[in-house]
Protein backbone atom coordinates (compact mmCIF):
# COMPACT_ATOMS: atom_id res chain seq x y z
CA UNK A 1 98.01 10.09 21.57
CA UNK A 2 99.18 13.89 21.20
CA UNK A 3 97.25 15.97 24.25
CA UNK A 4 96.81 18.67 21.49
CA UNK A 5 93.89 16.12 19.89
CA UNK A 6 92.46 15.48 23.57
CA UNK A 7 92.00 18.94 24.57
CA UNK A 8 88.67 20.23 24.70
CA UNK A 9 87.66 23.49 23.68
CA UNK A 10 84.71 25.72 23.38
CA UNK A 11 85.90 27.99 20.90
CA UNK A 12 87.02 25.81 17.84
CA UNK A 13 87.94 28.66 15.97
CA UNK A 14 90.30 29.95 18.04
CA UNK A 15 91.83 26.57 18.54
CA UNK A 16 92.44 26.69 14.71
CA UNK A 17 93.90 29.89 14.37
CA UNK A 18 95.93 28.90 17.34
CA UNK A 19 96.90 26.00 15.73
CA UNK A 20 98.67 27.32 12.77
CA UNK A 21 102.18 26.83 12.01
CA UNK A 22 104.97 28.60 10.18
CA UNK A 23 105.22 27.51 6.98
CA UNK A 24 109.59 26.10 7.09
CA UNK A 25 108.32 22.92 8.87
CA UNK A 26 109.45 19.82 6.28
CA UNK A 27 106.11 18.16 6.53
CA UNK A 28 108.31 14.96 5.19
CA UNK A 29 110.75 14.76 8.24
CA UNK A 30 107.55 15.51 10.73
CA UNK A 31 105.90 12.05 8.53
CA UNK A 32 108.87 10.20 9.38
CA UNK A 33 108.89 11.44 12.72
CA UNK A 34 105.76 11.07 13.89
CA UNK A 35 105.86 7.40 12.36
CA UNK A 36 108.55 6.75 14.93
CA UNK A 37 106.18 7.54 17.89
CA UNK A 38 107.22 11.64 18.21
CA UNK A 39 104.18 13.06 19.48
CA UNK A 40 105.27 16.34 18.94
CA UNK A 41 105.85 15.91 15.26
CA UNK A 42 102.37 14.60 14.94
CA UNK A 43 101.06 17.90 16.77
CA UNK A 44 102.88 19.72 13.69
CA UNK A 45 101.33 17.65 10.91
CA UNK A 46 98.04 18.31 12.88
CA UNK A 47 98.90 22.41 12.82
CA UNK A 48 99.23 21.82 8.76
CA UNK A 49 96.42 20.68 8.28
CA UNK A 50 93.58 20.95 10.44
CA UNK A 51 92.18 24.13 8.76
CA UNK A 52 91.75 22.07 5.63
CA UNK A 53 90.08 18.84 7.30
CA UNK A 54 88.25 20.61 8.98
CA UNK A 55 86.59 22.69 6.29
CA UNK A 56 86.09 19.50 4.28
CA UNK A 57 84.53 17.66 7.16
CA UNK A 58 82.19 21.36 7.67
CA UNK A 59 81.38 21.22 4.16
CA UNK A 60 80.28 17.99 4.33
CA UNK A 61 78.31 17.68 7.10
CA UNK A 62 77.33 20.86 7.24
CA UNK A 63 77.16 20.84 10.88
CA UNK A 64 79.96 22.58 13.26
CA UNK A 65 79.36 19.99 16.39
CA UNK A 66 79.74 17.46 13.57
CA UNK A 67 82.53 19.03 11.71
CA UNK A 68 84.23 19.10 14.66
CA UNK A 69 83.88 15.86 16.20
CA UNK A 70 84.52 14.52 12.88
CA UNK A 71 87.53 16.55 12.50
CA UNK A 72 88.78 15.24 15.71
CA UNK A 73 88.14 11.79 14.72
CA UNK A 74 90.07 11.77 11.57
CA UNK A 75 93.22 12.93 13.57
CA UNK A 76 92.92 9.87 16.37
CA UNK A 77 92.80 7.40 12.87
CA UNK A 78 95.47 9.22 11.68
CA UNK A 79 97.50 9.31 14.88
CA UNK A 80 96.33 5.60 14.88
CA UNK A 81 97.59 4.50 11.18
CA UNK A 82 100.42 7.11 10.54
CA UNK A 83 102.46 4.15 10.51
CA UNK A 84 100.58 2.67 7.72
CA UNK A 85 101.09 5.60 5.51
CA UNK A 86 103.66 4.97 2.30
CA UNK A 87 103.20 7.96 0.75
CA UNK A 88 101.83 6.84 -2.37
CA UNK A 89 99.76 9.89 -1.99
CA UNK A 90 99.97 13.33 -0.79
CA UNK A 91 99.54 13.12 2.70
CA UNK A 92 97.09 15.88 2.56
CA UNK A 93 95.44 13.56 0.56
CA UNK A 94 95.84 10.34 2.61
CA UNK A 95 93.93 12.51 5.69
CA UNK A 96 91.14 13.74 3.20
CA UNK A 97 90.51 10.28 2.94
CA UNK A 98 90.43 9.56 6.52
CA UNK A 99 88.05 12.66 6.94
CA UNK A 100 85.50 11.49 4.44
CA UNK A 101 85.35 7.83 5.83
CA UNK A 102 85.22 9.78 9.24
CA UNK A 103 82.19 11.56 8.50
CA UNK A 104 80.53 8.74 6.03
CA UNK A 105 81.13 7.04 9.52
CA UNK A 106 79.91 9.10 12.14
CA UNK A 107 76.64 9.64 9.29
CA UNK A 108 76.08 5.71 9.19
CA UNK A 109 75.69 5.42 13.17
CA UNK A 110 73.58 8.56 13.46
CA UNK A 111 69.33 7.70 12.83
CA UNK A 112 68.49 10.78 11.57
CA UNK A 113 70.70 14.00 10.47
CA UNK A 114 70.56 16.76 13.06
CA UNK A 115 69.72 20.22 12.93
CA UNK A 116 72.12 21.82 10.75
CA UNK A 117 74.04 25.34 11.18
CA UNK A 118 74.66 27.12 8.20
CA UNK A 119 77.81 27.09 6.52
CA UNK A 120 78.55 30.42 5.91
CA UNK A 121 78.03 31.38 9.18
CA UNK A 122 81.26 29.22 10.04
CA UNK A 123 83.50 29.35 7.24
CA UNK A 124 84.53 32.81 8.47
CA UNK A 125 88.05 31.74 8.59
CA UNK A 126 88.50 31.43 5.15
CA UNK A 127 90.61 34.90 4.25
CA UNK A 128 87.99 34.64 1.17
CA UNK A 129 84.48 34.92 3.37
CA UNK A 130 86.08 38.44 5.05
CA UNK A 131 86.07 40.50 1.53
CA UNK A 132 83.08 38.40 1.02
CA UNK A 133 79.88 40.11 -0.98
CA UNK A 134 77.08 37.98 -0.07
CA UNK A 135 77.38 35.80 -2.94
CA UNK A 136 79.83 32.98 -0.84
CA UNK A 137 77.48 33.22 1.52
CA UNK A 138 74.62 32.30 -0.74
CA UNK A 139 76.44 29.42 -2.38
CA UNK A 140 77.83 28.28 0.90
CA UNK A 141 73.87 28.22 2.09
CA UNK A 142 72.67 26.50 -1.19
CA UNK A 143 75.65 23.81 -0.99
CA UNK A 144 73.85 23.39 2.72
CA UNK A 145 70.80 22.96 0.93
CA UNK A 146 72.12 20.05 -1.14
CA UNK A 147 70.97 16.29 -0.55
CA UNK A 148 73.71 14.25 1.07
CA UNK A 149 74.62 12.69 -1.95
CA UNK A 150 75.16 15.42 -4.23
CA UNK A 151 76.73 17.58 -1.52
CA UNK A 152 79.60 15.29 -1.05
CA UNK A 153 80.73 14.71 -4.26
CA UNK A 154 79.91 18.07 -5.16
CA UNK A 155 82.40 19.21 -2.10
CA UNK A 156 84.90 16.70 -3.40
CA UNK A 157 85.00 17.39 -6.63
CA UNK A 158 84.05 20.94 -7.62
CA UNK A 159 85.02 22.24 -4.18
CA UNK A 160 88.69 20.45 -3.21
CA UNK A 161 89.37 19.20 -7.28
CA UNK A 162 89.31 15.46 -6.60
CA UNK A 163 88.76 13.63 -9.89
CA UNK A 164 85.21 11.26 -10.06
CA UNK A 165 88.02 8.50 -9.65
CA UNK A 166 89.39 9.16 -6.45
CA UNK A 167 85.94 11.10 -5.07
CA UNK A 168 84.17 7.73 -5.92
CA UNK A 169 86.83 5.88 -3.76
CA UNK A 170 86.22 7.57 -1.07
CA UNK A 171 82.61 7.78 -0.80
CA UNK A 172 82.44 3.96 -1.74
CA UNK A 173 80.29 4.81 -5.08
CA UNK A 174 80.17 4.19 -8.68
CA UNK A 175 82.34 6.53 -10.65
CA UNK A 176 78.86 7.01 -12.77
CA UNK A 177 76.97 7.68 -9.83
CA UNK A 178 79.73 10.54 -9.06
CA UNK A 179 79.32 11.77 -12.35
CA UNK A 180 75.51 12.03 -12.04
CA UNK A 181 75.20 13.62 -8.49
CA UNK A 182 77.70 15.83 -9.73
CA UNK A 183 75.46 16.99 -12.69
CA UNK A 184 72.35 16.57 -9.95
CA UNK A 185 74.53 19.02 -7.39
CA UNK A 186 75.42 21.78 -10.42
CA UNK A 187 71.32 21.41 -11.56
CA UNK A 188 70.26 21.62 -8.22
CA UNK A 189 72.43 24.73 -7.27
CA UNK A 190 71.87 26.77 -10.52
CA UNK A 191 67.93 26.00 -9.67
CA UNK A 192 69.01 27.28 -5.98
CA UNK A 193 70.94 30.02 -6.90
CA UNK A 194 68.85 31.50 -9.75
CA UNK A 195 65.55 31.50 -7.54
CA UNK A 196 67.48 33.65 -4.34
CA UNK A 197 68.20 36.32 -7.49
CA UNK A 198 64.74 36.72 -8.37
């Protein structure tokens, strides 16, 4: 496994910024690569796209302990089945999935949901949250706010733009029950948001 998913560190963050890499890598030859055992092209792929999983897995949990185990977990499947991928997909999409299953996961074992951090608070690496008004922050919080349900598919579909389809997939649900905690999510939000303007 690449020592870039077994390193510990206290400032996440910083590991994520530090993480980033230059945009000319062929994320195709680093697939290919990495399927072949190269440990270094598998740190690339994970320099791609960490910022993303990770959001998605913060978004979904709504937890940054979580997020971030989570986040680590998908990597160690991914590292795990790289071989199995065939590229019927994006691969950004083919680790989305392993995120979500990931977190569904980690949700399953866990009794009861622990105290949860506020989103906004750690979404500060998104280049939108630094010109932010207040009103991310607010939507980040009432997303928080969200019951499980809803909040998934809402962070699947309205957030990341995965159809009910392939959000229903990967939650293991009904494409109708997408559809309604979708609407639930949207009702449930407007409610949220209109009250914090009052």
């Amino acid at each position: 496994m690449p020592a870039l998913l077994t390193a510990q560190t206290s400032d996440y963050s910083h590991g994520m910024a530090a993480a980033r890499q230059p945009a000319q890598i062929d994320e195709a030859d680093c697939i290919r690569r990495a399927q072949a055992a190269d440990t270094r092209a598998f740190e690339a792929l994970y320099r791609m796209h960490i910022d993303k999983v990770y959001g998605l897995c913060l978004r979904m949990t709504g937890n940054v302990s979580e997020a971030e185990d989570c986040a680590q977990e998908a990597f160690i499947q991914a590292w795990n089945k790289i071989t199995r991928f065939r590229g019927d997909s994006a691969f950004a999409t083919w680790l989305h999935r392993i995120a979500v299953n990931a977190v569904l996961g980690r949700m399953r074992k866990s009794k009861r949901e622990r105290d949860r951090i506020q989103v906004a608070a750690e979404i500060s690496t998104s280049p939108t949250a630094m010109h932010d008004s207040g009103e991310l922050r607010d939507l980040a919080e009432a997303i928080d706010r969200l019951p499980q349900g809803a909040r998934h598919v809402f962070v699947l579909n309205a957030v990341y733009g995965y159809s009910h389809e392939e959000s229903s997939n990967m939650l293991g649900i009904a494409v109708g029950t997408s559809k309604a905690q979708l609407h639930r999510a949207r009702r449930l939000l407007s409610q949220q948001l209109g009250e914090d303007r009052e």
